[in-house]
N, C-alpha and C. Protein backbone atom coordinates (compact mmCIF):
# COMPACT_ATOMS: atom_id res chain seq x y z
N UNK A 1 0.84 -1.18 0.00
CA UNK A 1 0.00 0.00 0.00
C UNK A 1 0.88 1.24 0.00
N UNK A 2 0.52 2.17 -0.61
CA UNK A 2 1.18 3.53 -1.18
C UNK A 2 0.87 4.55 0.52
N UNK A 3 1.38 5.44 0.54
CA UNK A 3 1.44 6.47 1.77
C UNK A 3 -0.18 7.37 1.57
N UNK A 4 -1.00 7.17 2.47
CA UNK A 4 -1.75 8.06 2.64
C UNK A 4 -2.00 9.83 2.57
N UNK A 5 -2.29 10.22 1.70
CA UNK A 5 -2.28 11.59 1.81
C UNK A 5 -3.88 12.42 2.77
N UNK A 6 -4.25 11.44 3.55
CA UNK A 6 -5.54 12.20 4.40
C UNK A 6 -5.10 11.81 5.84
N UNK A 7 -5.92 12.31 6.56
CA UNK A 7 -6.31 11.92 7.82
C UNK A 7 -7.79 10.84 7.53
N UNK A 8 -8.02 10.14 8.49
CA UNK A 8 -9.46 9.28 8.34
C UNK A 8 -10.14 9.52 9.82
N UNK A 9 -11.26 10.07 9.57
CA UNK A 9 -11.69 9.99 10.90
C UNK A 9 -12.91 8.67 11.10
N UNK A 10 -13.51 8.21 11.90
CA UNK A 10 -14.51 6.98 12.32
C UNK A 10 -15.50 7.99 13.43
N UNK A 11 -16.66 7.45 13.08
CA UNK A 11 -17.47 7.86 13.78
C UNK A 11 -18.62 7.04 13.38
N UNK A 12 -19.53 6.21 14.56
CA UNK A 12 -20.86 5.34 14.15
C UNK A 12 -21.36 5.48 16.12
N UNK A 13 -22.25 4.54 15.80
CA UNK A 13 -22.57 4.31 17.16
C UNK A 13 -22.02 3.43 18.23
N UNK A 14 -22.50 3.48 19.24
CA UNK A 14 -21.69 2.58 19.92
C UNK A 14 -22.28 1.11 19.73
N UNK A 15 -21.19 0.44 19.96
CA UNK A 15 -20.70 -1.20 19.36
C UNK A 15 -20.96 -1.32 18.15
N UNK A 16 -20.65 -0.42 17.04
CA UNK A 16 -20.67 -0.61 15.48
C UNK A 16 -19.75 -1.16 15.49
N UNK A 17 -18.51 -1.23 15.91
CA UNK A 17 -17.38 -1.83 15.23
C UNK A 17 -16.38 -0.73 14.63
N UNK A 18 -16.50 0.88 14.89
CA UNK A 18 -15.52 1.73 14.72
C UNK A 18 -13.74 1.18 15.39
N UNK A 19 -13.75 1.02 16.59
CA UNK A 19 -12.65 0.75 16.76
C UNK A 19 -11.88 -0.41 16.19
N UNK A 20 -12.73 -1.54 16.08
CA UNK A 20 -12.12 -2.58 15.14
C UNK A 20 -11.54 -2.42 13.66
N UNK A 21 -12.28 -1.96 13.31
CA UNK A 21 -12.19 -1.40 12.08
C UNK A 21 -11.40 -0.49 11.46
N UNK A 22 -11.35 0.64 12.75
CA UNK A 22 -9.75 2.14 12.33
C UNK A 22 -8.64 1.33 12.82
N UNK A 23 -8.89 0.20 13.74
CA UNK A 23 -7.16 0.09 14.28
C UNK A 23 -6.41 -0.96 13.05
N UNK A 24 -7.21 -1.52 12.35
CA UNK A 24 -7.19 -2.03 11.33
C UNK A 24 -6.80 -1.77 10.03
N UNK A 25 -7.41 0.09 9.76
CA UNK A 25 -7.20 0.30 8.29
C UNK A 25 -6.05 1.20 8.87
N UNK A 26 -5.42 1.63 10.11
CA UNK A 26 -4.40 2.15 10.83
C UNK A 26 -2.74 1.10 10.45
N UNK A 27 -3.51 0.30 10.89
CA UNK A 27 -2.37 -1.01 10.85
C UNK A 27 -1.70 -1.52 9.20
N UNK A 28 -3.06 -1.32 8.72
CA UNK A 28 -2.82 -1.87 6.68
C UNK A 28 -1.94 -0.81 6.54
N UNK A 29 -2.58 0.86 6.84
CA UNK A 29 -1.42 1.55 6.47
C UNK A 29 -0.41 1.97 6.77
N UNK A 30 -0.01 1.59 8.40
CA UNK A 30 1.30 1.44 8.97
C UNK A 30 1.21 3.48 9.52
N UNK A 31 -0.12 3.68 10.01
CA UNK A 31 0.20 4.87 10.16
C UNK A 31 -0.48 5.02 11.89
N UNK A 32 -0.26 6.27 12.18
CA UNK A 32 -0.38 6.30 14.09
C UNK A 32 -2.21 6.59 13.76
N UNK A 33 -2.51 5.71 15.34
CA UNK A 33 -4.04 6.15 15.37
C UNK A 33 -4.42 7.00 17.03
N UNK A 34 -5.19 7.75 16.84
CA UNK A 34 -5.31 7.89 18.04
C UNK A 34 -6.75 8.07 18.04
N UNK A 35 -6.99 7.61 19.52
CA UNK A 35 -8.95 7.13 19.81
C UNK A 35 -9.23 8.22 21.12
N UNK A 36 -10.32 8.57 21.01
CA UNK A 36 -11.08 9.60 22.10
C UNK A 36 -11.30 8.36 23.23
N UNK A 37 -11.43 7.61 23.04
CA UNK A 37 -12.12 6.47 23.92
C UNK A 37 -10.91 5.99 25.02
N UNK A 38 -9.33 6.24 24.13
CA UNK A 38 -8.65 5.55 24.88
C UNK A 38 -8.04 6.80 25.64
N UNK A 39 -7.75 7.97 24.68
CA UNK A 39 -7.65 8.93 25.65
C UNK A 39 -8.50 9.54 27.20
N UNK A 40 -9.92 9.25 27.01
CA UNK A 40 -10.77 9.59 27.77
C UNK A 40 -10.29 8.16 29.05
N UNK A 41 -10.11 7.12 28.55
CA UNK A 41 -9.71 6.16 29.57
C UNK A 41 -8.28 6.73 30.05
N UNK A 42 -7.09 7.10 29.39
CA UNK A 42 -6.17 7.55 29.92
C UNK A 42 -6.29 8.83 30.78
N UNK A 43 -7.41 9.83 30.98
CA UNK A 43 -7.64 10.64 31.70
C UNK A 43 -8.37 10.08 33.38
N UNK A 44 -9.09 8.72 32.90
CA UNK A 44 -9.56 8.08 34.42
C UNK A 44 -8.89 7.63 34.99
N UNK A 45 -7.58 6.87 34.07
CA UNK A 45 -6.78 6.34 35.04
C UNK A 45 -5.82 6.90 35.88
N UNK A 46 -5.32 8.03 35.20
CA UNK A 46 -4.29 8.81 35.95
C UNK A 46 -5.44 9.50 36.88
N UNK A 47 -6.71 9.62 37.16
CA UNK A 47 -7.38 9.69 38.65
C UNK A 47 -8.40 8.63 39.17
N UNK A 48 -7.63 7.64 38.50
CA UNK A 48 -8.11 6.17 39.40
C UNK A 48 -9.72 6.37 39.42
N UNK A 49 -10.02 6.14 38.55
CA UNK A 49 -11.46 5.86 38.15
C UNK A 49 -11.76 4.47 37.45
N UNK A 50 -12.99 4.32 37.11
CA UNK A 50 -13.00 3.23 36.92
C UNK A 50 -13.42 3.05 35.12
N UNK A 51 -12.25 2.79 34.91
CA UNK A 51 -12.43 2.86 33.17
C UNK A 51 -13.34 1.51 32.48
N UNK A 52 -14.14 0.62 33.24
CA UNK A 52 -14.93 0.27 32.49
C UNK A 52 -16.69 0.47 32.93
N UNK A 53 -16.41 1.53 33.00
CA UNK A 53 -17.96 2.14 33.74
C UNK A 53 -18.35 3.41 32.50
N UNK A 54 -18.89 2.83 31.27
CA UNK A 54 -19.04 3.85 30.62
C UNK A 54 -19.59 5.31 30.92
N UNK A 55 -20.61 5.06 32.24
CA UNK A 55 -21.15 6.18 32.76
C UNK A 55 -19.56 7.03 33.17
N UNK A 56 -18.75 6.24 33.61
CA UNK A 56 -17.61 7.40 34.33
C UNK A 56 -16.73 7.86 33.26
N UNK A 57 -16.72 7.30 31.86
CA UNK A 57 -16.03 7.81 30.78
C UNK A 57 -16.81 8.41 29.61
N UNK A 58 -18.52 8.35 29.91
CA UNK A 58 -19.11 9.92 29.65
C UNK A 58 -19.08 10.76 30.53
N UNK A 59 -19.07 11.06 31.82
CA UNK A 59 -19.11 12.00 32.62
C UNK A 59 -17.18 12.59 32.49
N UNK A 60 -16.19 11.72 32.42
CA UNK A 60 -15.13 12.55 32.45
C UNK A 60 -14.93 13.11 31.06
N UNK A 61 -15.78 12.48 29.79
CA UNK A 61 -15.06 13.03 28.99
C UNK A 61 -15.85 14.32 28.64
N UNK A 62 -17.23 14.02 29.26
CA UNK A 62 -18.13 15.61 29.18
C UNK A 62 -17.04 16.73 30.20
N UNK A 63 -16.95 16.17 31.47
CA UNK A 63 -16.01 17.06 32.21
C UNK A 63 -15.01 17.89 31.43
N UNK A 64 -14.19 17.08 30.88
CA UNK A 64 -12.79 17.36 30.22
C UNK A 64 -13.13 18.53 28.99
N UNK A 65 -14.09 18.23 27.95
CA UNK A 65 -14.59 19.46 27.16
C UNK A 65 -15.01 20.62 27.71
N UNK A 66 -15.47 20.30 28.96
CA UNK A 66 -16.21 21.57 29.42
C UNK A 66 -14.97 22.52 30.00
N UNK A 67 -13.86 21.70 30.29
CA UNK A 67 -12.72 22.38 31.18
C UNK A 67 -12.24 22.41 30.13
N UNK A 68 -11.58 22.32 28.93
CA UNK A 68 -10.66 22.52 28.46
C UNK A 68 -11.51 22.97 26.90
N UNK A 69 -12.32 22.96 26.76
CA UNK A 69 -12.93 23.65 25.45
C UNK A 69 -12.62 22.55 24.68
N UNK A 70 -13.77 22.51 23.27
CA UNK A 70 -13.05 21.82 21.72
C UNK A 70 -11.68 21.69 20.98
N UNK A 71 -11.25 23.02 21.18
CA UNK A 71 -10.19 23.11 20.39
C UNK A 71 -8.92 22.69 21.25
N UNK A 72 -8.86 22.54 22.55
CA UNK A 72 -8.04 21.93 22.98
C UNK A 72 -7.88 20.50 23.40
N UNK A 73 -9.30 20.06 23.91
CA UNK A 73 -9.85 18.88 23.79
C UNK A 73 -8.95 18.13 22.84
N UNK A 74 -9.54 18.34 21.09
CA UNK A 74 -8.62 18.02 20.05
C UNK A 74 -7.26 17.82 19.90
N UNK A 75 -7.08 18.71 20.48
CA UNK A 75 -5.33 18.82 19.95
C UNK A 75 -4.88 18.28 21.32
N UNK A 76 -5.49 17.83 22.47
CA UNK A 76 -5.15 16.76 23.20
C UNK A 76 -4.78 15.57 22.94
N UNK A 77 -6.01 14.96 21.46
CA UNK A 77 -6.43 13.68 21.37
C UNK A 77 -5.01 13.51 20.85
N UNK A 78 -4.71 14.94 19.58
CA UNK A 78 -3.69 14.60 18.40
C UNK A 78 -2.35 14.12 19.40
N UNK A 79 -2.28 15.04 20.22
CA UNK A 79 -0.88 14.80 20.88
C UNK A 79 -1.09 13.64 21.83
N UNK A 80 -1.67 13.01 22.55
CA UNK A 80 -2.23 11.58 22.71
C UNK A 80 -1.67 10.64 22.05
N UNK A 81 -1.90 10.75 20.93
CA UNK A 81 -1.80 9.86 19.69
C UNK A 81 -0.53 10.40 18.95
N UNK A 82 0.19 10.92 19.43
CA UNK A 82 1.79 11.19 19.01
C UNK A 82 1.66 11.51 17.61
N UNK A 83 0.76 12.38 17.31
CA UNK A 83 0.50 12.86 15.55
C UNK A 83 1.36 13.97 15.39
N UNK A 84 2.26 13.61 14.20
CA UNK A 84 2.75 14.74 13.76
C UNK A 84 2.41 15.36 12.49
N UNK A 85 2.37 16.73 12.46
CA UNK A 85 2.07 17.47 11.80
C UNK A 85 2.51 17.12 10.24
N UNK A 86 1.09 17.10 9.46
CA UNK A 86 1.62 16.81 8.03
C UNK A 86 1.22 15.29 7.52
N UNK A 87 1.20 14.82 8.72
CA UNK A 87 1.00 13.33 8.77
C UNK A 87 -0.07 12.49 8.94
N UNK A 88 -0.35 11.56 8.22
CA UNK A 88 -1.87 10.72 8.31
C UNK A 88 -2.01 10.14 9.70
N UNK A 89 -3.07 10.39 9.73
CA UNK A 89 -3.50 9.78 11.01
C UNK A 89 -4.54 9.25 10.59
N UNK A 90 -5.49 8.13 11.58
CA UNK A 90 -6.51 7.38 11.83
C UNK A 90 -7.15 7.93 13.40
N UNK A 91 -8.63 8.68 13.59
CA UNK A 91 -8.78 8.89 14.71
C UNK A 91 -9.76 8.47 15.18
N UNK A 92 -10.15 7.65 15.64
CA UNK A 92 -11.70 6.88 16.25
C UNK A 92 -12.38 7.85 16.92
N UNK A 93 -13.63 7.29 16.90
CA UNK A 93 -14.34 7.79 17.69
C UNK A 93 -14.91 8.90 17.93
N UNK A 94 -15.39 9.96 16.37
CA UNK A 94 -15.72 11.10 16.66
C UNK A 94 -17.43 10.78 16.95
N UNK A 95 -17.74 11.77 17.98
CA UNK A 95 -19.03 11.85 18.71
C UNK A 95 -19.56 13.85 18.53
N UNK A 96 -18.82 14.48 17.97
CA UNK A 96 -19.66 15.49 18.19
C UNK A 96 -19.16 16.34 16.61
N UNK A 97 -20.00 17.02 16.49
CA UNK A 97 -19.20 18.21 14.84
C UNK A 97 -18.69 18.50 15.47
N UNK A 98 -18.82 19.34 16.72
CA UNK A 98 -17.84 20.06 16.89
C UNK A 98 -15.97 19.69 17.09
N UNK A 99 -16.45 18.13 17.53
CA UNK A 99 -14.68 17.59 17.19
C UNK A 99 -14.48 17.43 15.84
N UNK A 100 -15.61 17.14 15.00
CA UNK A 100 -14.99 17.29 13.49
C UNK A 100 -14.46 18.56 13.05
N UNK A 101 -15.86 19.41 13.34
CA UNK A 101 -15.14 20.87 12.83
C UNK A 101 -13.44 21.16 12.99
N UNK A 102 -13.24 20.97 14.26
CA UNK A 102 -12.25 21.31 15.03
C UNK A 102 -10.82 20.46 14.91
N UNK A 103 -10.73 19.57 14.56
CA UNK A 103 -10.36 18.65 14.10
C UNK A 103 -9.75 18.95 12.67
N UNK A 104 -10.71 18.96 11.87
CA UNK A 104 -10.30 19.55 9.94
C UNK A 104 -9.63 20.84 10.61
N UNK A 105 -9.64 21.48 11.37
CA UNK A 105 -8.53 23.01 11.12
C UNK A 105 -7.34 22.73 12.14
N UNK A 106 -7.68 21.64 13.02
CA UNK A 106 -6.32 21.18 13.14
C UNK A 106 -5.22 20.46 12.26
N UNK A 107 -5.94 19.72 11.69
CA UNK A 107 -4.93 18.59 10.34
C UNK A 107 -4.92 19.33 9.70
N UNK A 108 -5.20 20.60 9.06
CA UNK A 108 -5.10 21.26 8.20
C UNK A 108 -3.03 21.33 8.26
N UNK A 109 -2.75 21.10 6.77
CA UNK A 109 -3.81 21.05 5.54
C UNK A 109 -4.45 19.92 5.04
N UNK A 110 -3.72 18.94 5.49
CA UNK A 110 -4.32 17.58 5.34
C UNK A 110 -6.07 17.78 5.64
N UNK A 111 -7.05 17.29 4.70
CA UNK A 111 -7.91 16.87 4.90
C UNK A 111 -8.48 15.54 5.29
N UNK A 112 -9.52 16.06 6.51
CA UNK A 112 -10.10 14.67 7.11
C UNK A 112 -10.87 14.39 6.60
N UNK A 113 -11.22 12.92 6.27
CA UNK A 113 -12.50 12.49 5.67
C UNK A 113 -13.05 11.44 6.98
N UNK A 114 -14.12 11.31 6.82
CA UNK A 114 -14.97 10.30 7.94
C UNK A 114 -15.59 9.46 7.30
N UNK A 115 -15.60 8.20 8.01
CA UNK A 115 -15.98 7.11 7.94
C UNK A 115 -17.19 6.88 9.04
N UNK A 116 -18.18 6.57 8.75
CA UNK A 116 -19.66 6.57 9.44
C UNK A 116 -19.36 4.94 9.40
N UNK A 117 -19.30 4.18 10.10
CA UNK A 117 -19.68 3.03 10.67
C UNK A 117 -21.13 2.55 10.96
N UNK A 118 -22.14 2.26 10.41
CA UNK A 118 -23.37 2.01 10.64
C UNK A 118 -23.92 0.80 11.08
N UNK A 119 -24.53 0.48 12.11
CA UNK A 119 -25.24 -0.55 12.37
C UNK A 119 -26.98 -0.25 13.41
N UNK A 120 -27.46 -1.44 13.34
CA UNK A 120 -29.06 -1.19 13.47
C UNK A 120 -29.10 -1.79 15.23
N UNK A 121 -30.23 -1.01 15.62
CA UNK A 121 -30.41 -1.15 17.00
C UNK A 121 -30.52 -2.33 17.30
N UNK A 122 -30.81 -3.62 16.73
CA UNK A 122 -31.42 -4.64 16.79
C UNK A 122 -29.47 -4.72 17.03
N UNK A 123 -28.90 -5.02 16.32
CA UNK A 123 -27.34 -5.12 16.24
C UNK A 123 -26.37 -4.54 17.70
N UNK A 124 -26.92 -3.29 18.08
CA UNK A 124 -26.01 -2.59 18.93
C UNK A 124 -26.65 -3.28 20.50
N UNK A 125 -28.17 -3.92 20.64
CA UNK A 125 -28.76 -4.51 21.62
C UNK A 125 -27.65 -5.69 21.87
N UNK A 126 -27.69 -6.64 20.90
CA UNK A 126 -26.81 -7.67 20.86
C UNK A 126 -25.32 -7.76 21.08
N UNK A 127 -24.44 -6.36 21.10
CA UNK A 127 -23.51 -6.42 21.39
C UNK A 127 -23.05 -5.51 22.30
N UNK A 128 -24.21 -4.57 23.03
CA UNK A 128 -23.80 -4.16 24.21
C UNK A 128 -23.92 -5.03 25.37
N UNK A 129 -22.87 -4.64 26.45
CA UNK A 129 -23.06 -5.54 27.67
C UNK A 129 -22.41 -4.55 28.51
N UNK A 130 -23.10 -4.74 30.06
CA UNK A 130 -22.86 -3.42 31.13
C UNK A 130 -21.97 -4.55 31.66
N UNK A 131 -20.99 -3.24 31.29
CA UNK A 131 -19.45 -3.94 32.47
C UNK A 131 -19.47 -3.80 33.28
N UNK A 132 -19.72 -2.95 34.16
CA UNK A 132 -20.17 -2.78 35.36
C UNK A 132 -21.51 -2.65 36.26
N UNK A 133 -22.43 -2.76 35.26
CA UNK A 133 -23.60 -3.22 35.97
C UNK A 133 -24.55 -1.61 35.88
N UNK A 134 -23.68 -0.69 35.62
CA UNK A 134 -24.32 0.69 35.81
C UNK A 134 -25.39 1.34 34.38
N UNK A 135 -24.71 0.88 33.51
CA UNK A 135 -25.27 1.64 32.08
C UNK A 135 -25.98 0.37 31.30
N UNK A 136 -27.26 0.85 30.85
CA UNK A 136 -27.68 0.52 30.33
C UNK A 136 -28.06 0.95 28.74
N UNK A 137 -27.68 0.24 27.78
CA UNK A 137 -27.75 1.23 26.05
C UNK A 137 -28.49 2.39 25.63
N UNK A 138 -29.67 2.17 26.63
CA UNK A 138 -30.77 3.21 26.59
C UNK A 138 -30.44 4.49 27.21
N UNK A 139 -29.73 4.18 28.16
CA UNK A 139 -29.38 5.10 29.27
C UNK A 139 -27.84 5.74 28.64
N UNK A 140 -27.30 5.13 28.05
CA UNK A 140 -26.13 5.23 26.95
C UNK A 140 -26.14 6.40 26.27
N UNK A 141 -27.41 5.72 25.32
CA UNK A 141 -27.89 6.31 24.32
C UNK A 141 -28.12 7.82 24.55
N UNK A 142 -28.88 8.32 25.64
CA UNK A 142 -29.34 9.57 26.09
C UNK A 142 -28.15 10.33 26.49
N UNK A 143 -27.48 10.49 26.54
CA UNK A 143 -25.75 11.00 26.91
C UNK A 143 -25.40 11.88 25.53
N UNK A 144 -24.90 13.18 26.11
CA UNK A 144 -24.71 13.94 25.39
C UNK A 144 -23.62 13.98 23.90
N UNK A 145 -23.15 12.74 24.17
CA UNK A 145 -21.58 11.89 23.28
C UNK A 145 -22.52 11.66 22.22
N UNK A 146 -23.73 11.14 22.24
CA UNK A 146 -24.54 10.44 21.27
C UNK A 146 -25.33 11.20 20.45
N UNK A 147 -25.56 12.74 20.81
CA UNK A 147 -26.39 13.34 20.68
C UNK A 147 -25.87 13.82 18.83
N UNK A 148 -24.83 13.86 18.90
CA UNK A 148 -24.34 14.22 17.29
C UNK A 148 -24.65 13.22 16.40
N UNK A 149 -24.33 11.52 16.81
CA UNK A 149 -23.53 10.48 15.77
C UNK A 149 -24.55 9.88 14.74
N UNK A 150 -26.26 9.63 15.25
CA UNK A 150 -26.57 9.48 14.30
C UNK A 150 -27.26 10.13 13.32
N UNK A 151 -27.34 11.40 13.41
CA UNK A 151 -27.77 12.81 12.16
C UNK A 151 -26.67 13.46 11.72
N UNK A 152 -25.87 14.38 12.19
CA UNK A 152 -25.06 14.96 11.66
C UNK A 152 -23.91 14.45 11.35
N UNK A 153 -23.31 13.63 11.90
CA UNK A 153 -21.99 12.46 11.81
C UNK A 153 -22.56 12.33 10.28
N UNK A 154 -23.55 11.40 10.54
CA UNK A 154 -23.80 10.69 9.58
C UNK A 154 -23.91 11.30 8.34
N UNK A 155 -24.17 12.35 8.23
CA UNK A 155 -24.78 13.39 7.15
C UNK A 155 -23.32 13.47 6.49
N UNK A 156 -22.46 14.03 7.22
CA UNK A 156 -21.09 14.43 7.24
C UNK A 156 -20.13 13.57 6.62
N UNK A 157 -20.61 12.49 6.94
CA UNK A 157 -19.57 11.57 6.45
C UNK A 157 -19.56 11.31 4.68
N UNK A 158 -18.18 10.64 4.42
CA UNK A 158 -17.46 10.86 3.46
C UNK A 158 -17.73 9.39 3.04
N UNK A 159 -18.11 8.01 3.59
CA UNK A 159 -18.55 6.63 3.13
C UNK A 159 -18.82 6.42 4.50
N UNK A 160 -20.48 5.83 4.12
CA UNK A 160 -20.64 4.95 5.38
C UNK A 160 -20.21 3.47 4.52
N UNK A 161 -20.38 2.65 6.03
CA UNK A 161 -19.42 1.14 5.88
C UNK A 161 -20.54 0.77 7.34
N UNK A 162 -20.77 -0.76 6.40
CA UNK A 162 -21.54 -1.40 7.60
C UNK A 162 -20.78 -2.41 8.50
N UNK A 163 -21.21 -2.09 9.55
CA UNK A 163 -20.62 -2.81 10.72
C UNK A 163 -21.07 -4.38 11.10
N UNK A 164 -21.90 -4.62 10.21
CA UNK A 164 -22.52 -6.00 10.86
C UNK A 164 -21.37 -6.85 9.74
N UNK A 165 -21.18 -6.78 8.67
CA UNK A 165 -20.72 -6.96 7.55
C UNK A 165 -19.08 -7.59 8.36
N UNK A 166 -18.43 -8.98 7.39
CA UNK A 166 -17.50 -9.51 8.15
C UNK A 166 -16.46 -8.29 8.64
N UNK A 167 -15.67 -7.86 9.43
CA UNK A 167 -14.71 -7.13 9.53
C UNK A 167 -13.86 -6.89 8.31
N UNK A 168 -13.31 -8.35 7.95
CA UNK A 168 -11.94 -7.98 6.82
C UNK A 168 -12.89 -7.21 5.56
N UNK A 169 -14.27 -7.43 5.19
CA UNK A 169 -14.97 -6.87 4.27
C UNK A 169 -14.81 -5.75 4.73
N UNK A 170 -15.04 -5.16 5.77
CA UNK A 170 -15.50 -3.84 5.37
C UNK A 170 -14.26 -3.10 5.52
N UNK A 171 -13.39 -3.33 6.09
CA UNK A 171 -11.90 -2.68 5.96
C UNK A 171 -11.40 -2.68 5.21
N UNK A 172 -11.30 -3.98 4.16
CA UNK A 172 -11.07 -3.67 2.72
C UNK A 172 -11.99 -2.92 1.72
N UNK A 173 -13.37 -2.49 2.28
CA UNK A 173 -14.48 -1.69 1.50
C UNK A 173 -13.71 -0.31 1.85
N UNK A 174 -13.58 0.37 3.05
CA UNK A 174 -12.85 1.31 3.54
C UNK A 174 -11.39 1.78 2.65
N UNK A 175 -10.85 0.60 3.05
CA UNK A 175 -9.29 0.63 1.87
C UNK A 175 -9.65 1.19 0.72
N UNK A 176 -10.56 0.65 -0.29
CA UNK A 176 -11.04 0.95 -1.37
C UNK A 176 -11.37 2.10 -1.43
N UNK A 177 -12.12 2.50 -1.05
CA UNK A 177 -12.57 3.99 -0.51
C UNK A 177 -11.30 5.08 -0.63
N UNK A 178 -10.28 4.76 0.41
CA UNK A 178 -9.05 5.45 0.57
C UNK A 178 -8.08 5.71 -0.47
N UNK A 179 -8.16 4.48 -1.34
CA UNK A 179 -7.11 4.42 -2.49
C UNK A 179 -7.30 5.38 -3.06
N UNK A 180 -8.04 6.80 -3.22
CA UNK A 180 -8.32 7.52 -4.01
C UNK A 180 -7.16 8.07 -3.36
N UNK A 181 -6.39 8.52 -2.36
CA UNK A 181 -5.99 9.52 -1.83
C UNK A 181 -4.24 8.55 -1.06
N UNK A 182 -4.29 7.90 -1.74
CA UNK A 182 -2.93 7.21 -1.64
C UNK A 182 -2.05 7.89 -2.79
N UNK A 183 -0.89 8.36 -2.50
CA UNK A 183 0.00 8.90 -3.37
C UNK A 183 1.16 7.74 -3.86
């Protein structure tokens, strides 16, 4: 595979299969990824929280925007994810425009394109499970993280890719997708 000339961003619902999927087309192209999900876990752990309590990694990561704004938020994730400037990245897990917005004028000039990950409620029932006993999908669902991903994400995005669909399919559907922008 030839060198990427974009950034890729992922964004679907929860348990689509976004993270499987970017660390994947990350890996084909041998380039750095960095995830909101793991950063937001790296913010609980350094205050000993409990990182599989999704309720405590929406509440810190709502915390963390509210204290530190979008635009820094972002350029948290980038430096997180050891991104250097100029350079493709893979970033999971966008949940709001406003990290997209914010996001495209950070990679700038590189343009981000997004990847919408789609799957059906009947699908996301079946593969959620409360790790800790606290959250329930419904209760998930209503959380302000969610409130973007399935209208405007979706609108936004540059190829959706279905998530129920085998993995290696749709990462190579994705790949395909990308080859436009391989130099």
């Amino acid at each position: 595979m030839g060198r990427l000339s974009v950034a890729v961003g992922f964004s679907g619902k929860i348990k689509s299969g976004k993270t499987t999927i970017s660390q994947k087309v990350a890996d084909q192209f041998g380039i750095k990824r960095a995830s909101f999900g793991d950063y937001v876990r790296s913010i609980c752990l350094s205050q000993q929280l409990n990182v599989a309590s999704r309720d405590v990694l929406q509440a810190v990561g709502e915390a963390t925007i509210n204290e530190q704004g979008w635009p820094k938020f972002c350029a948290s994730l980038l430096e997180f994810g050891e991104w250097e400037r100029n350079n493709p990245i893979v970033i999971d897990g966008i949940r709001h425009t406003e990290v997209l917005n914010h996001l495209r004028v950070l990679l700038a000039p590189l343009q981000l394109v997004l990847v919408y990950v789609d799957v059906s409620q009947a699908i996301q029932d079946d593969r959620f499970t409360i790790l800790d006993g606290s959250t329930s999908l419904q209760t998930a669902l209503l959380h302000s993280t969610e409130r973007d991903v399935e209208s405007s994400l979706r609108e936004a995005s540059d190829l959706v890719v279905s998530g129920v669909c085998e993995v290696d399919h749709t990462v190579s559907e994705t790949n395909e997708f990308l080859s436009e922008f391989v130099l």
